[in-house]
PDB file of N, CA and C in Angstrom:
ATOM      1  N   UNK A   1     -31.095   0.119-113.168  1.00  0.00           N
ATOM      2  CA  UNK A   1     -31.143   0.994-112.016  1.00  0.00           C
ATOM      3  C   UNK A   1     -31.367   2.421-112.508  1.00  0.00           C
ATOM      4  N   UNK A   2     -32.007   2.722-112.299  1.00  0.00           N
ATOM      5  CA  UNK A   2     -32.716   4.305-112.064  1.00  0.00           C
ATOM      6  C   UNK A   2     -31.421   5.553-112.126  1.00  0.00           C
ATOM      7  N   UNK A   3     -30.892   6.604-112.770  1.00  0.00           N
ATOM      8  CA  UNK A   3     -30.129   7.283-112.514  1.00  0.00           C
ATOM      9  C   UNK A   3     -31.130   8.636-112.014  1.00  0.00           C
ATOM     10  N   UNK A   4     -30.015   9.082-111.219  1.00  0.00           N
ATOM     11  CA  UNK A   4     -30.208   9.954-110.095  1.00  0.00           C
ATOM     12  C   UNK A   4     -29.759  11.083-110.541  1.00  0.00           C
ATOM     13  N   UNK A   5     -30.791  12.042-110.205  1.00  0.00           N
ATOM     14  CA  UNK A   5     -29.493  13.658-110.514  1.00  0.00           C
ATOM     15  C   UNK A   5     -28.406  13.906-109.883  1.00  0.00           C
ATOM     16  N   UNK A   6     -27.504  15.048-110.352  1.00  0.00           N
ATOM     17  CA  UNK A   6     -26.191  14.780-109.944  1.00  0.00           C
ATOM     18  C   UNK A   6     -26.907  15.631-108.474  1.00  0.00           C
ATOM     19  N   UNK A   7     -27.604  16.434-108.081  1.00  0.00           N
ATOM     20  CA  UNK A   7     -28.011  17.309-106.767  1.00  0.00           C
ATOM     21  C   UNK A   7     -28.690  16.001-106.012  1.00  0.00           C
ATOM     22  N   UNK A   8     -29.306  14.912-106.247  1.00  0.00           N
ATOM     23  CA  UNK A   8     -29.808  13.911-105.180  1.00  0.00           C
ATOM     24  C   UNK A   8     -28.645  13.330-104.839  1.00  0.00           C
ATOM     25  N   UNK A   9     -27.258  13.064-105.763  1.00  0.00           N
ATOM     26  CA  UNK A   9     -26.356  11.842-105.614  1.00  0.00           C
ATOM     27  C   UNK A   9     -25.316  13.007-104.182  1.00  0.00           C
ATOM     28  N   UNK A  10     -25.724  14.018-104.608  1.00  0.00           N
ATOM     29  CA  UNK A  10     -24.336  15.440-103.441  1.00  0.00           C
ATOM     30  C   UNK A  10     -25.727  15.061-102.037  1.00  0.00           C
ATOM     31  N   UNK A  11     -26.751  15.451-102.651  1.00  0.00           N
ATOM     32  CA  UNK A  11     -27.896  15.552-101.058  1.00  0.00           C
ATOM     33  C   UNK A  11     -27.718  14.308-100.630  1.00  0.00           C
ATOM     34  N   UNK A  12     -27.540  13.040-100.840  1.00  0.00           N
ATOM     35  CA  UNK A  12     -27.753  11.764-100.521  1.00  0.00           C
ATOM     36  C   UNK A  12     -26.009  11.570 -99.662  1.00  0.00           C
ATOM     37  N   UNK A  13     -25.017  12.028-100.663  1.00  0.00           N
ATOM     38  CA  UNK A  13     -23.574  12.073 -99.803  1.00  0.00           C
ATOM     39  C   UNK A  13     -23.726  13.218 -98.648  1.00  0.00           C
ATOM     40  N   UNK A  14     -24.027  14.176 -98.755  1.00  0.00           N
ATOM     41  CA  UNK A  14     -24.053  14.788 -97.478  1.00  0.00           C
ATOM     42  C   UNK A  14     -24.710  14.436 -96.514  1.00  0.00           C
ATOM     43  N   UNK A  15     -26.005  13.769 -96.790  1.00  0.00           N
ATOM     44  CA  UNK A  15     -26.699  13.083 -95.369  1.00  0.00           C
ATOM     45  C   UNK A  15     -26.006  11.807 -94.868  1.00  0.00           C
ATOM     46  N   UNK A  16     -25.193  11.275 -95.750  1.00  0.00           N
ATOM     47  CA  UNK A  16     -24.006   9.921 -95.302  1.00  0.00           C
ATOM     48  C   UNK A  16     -23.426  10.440 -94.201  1.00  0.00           C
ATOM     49  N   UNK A  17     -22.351  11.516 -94.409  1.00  0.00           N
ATOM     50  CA  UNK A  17     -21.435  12.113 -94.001  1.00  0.00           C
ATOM     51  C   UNK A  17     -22.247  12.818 -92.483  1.00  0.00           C
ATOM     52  N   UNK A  18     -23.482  13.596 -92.554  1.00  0.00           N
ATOM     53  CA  UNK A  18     -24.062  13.980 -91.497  1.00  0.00           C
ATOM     54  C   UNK A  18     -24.191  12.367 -90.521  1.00  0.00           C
ATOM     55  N   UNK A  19     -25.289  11.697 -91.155  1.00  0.00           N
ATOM     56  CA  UNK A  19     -25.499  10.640 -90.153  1.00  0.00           C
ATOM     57  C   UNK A  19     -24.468   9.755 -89.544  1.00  0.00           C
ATOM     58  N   UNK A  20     -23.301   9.948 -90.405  1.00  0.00           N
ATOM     59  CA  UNK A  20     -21.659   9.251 -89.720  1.00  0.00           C
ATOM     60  C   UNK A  20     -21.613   9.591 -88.498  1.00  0.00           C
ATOM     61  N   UNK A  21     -21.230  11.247 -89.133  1.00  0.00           N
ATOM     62  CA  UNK A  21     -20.853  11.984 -88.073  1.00  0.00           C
ATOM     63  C   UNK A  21     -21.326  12.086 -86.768  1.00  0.00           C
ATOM     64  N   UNK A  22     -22.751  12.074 -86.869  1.00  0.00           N
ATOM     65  CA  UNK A  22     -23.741  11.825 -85.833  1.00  0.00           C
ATOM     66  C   UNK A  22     -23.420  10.452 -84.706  1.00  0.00           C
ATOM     67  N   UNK A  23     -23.547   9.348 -85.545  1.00  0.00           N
ATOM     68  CA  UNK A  23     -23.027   8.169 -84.866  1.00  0.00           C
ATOM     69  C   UNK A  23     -21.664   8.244 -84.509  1.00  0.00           C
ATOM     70  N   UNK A  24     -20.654   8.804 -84.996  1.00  0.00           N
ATOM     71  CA  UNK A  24     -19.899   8.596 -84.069  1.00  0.00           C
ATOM     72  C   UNK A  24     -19.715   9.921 -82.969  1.00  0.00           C
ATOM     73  N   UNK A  25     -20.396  10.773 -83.125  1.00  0.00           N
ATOM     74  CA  UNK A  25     -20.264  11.417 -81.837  1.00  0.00           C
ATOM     75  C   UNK A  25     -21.054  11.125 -80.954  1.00  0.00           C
ATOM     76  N   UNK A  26     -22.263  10.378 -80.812  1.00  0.00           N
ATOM     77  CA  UNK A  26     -23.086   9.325 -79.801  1.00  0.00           C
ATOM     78  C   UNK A  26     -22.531   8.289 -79.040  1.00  0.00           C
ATOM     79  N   UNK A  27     -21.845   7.545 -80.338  1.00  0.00           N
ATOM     80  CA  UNK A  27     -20.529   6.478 -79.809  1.00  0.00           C
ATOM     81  C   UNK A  27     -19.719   7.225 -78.791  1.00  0.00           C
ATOM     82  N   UNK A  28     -18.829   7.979 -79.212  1.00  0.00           N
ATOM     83  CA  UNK A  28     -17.825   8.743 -77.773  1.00  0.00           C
ATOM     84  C   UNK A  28     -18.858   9.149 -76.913  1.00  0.00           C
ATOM     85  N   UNK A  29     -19.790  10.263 -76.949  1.00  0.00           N
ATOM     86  CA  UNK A  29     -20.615  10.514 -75.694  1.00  0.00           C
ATOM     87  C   UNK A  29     -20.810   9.172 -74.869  1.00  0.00           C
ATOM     88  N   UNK A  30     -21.633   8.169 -75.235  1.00  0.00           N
ATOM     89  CA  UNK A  30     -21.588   6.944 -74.818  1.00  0.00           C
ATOM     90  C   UNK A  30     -20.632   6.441 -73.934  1.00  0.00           C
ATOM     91  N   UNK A  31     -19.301   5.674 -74.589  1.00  0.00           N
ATOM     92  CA  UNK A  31     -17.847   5.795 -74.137  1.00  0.00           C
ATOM     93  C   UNK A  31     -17.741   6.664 -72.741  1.00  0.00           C
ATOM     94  N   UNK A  32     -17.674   7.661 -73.071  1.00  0.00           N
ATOM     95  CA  UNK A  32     -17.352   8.761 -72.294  1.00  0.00           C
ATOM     96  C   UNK A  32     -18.145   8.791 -70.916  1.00  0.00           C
ATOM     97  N   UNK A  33     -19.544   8.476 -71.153  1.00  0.00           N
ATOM     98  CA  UNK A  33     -20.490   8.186 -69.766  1.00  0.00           C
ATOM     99  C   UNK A  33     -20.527   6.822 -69.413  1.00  0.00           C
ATOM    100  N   UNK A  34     -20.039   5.947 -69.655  1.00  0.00           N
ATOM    101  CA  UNK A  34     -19.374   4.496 -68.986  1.00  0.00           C
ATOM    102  C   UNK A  34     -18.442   5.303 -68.430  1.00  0.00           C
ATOM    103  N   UNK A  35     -17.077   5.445 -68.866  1.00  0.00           N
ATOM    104  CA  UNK A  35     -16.296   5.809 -68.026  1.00  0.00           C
ATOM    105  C   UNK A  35     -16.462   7.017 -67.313  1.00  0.00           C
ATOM    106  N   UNK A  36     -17.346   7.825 -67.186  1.00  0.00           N
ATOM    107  CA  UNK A  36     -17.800   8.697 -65.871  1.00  0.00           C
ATOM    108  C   UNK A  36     -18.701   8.354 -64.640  1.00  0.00           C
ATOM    109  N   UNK A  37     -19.245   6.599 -65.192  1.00  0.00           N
ATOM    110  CA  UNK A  37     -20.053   6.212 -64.435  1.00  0.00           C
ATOM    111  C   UNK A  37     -19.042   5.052 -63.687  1.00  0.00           C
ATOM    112  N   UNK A  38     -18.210   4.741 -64.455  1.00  0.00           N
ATOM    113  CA  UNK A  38     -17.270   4.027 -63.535  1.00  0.00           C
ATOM    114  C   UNK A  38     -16.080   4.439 -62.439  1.00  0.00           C
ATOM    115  N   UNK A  39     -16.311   5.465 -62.627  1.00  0.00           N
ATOM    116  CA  UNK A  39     -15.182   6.075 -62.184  1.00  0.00           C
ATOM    117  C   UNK A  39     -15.931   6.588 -60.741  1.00  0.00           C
ATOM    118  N   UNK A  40     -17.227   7.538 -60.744  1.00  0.00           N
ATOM    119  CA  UNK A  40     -18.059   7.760 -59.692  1.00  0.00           C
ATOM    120  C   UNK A  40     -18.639   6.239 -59.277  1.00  0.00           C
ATOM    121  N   UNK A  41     -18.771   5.081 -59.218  1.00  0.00           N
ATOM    122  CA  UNK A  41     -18.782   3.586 -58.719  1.00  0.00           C
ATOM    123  C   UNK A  41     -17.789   3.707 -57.989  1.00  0.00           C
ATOM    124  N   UNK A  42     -16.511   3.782 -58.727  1.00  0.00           N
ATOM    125  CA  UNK A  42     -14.947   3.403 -57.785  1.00  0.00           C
ATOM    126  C   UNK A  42     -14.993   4.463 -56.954  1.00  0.00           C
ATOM    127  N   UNK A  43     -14.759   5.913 -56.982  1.00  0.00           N
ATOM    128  CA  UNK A  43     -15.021   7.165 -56.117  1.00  0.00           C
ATOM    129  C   UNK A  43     -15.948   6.538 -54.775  1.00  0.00           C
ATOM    130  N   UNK A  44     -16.864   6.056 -55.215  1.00  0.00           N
ATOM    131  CA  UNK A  44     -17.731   5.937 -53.747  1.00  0.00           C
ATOM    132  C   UNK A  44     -17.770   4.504 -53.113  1.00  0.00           C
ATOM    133  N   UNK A  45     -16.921   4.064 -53.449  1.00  0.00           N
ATOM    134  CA  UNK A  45     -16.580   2.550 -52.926  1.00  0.00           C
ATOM    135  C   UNK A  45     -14.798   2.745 -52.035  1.00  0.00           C
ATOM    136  N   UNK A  46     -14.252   3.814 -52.644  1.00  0.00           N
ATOM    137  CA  UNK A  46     -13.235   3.838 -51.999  1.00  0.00           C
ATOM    138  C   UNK A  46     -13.423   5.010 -50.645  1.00  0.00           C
ATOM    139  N   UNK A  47     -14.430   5.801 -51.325  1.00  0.00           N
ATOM    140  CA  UNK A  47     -14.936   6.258 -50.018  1.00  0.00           C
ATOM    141  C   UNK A  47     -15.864   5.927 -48.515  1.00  0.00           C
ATOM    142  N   UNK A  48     -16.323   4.721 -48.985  1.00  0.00           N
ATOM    143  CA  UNK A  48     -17.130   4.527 -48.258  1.00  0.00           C
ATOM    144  C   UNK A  48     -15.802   3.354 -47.064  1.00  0.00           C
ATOM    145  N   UNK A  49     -14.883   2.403 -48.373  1.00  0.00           N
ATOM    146  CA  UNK A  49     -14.065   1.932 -47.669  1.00  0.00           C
ATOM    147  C   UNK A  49     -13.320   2.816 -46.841  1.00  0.00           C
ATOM    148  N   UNK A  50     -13.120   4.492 -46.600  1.00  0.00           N
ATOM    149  CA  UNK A  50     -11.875   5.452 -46.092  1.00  0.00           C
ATOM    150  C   UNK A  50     -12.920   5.335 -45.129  1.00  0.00           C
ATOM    151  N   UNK A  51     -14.597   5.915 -45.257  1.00  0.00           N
ATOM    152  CA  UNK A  51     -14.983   6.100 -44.227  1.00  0.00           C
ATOM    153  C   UNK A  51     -15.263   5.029 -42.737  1.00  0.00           C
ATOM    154  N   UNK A  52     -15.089   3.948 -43.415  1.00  0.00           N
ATOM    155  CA  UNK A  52     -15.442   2.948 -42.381  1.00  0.00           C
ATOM    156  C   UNK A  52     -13.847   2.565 -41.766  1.00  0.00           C
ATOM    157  N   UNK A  53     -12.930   2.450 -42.427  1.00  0.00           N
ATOM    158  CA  UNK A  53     -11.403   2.625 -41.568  1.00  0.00           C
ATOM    159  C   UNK A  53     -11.428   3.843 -40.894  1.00  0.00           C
ATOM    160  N   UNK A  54     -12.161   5.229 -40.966  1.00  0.00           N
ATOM    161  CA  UNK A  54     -11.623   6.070 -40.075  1.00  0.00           C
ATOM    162  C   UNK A  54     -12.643   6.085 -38.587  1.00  0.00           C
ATOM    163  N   UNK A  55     -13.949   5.300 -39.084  1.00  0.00           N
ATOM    164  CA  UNK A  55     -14.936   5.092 -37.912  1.00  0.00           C
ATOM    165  C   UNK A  55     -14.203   3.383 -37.045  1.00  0.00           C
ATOM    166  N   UNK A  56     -13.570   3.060 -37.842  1.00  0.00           N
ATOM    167  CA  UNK A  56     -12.922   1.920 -36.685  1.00  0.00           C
ATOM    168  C   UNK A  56     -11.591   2.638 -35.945  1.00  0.00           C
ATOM    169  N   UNK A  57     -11.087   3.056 -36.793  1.00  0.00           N
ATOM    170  CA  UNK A  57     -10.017   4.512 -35.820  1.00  0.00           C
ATOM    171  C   UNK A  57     -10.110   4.709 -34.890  1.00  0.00           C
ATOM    172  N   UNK A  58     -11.289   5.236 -35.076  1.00  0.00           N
ATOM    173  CA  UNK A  58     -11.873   6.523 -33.947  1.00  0.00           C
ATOM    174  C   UNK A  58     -12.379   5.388 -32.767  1.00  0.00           C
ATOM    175  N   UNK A  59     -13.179   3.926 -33.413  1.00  0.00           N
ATOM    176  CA  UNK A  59     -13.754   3.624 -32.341  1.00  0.00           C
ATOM    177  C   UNK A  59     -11.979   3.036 -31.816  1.00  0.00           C
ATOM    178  N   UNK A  60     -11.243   2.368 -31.984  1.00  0.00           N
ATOM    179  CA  UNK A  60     -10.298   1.765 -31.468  1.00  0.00           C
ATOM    180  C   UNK A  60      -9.301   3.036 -30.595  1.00  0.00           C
ATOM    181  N   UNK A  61      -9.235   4.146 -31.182  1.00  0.00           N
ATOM    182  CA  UNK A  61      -8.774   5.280 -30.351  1.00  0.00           C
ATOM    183  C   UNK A  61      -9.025   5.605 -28.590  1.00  0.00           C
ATOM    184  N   UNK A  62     -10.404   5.392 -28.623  1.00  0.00           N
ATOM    185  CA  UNK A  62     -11.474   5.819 -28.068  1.00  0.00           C
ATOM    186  C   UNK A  62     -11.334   4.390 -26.983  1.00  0.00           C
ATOM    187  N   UNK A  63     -11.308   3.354 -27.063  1.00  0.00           N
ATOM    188  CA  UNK A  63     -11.286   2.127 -26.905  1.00  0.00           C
ATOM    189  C   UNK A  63      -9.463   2.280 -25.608  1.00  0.00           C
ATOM    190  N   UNK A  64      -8.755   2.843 -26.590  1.00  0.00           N
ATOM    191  CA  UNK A  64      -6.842   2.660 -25.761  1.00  0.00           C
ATOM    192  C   UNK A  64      -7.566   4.166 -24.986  1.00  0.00           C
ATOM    193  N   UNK A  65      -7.903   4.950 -25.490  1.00  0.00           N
ATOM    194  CA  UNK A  65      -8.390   6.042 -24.325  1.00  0.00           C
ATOM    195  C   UNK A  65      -8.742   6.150 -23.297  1.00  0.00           C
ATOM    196  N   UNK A  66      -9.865   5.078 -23.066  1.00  0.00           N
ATOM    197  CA  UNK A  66     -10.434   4.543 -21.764  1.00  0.00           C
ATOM    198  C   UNK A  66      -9.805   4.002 -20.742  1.00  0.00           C
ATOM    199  N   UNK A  67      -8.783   2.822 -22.001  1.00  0.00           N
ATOM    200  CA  UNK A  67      -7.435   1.924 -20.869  1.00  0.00           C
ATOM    201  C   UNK A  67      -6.732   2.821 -20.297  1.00  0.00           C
ATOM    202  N   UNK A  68      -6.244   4.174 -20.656  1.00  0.00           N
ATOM    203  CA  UNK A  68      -5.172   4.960 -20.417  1.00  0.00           C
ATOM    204  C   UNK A  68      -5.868   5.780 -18.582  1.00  0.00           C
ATOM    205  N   UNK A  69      -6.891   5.513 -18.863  1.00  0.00           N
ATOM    206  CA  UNK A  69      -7.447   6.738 -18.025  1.00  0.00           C
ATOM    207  C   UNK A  69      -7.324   6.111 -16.824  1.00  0.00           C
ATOM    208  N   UNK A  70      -6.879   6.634 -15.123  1.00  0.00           N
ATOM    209  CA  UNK A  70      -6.834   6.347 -14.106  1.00  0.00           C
ATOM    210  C   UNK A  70      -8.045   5.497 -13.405  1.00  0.00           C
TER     211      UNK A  70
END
């Protein structure tokens, strides 16, 4: 095997250490936008469930309103 200068064997460890580093801060970004994308999924599923209980509300309100009236 071929020996290497000691400045390729430091340039060759520092690009290790860069491209680590790299991958794992892609990995968390990653991570991190699943769970921002799951979270806005649940957000608008529980909203959409609030909004349709408060439009049966209103219609059932609206509904004893009518009975009430002379």
């Amino acid at each position: 095997m071929a020996e290497h200068s000691k400045s390729r064997i430091q340039a060759e460890a520092a690009f290790l250490k860069t491209q680590t580093q790299s991958l794992s801060r892609n990995r968390v970004l990653s991570e991190a936008e699943s769970l921002t994308q799951a979270r806005d999924a649940n957000t608008a599923r529980l909203k959409e469930q609030r909004l349709r209980k408060e439009a049966q509300e209103r219609t059932g309100s609206a509904v004893v309103s009518a009975k009430n009236l002379p």
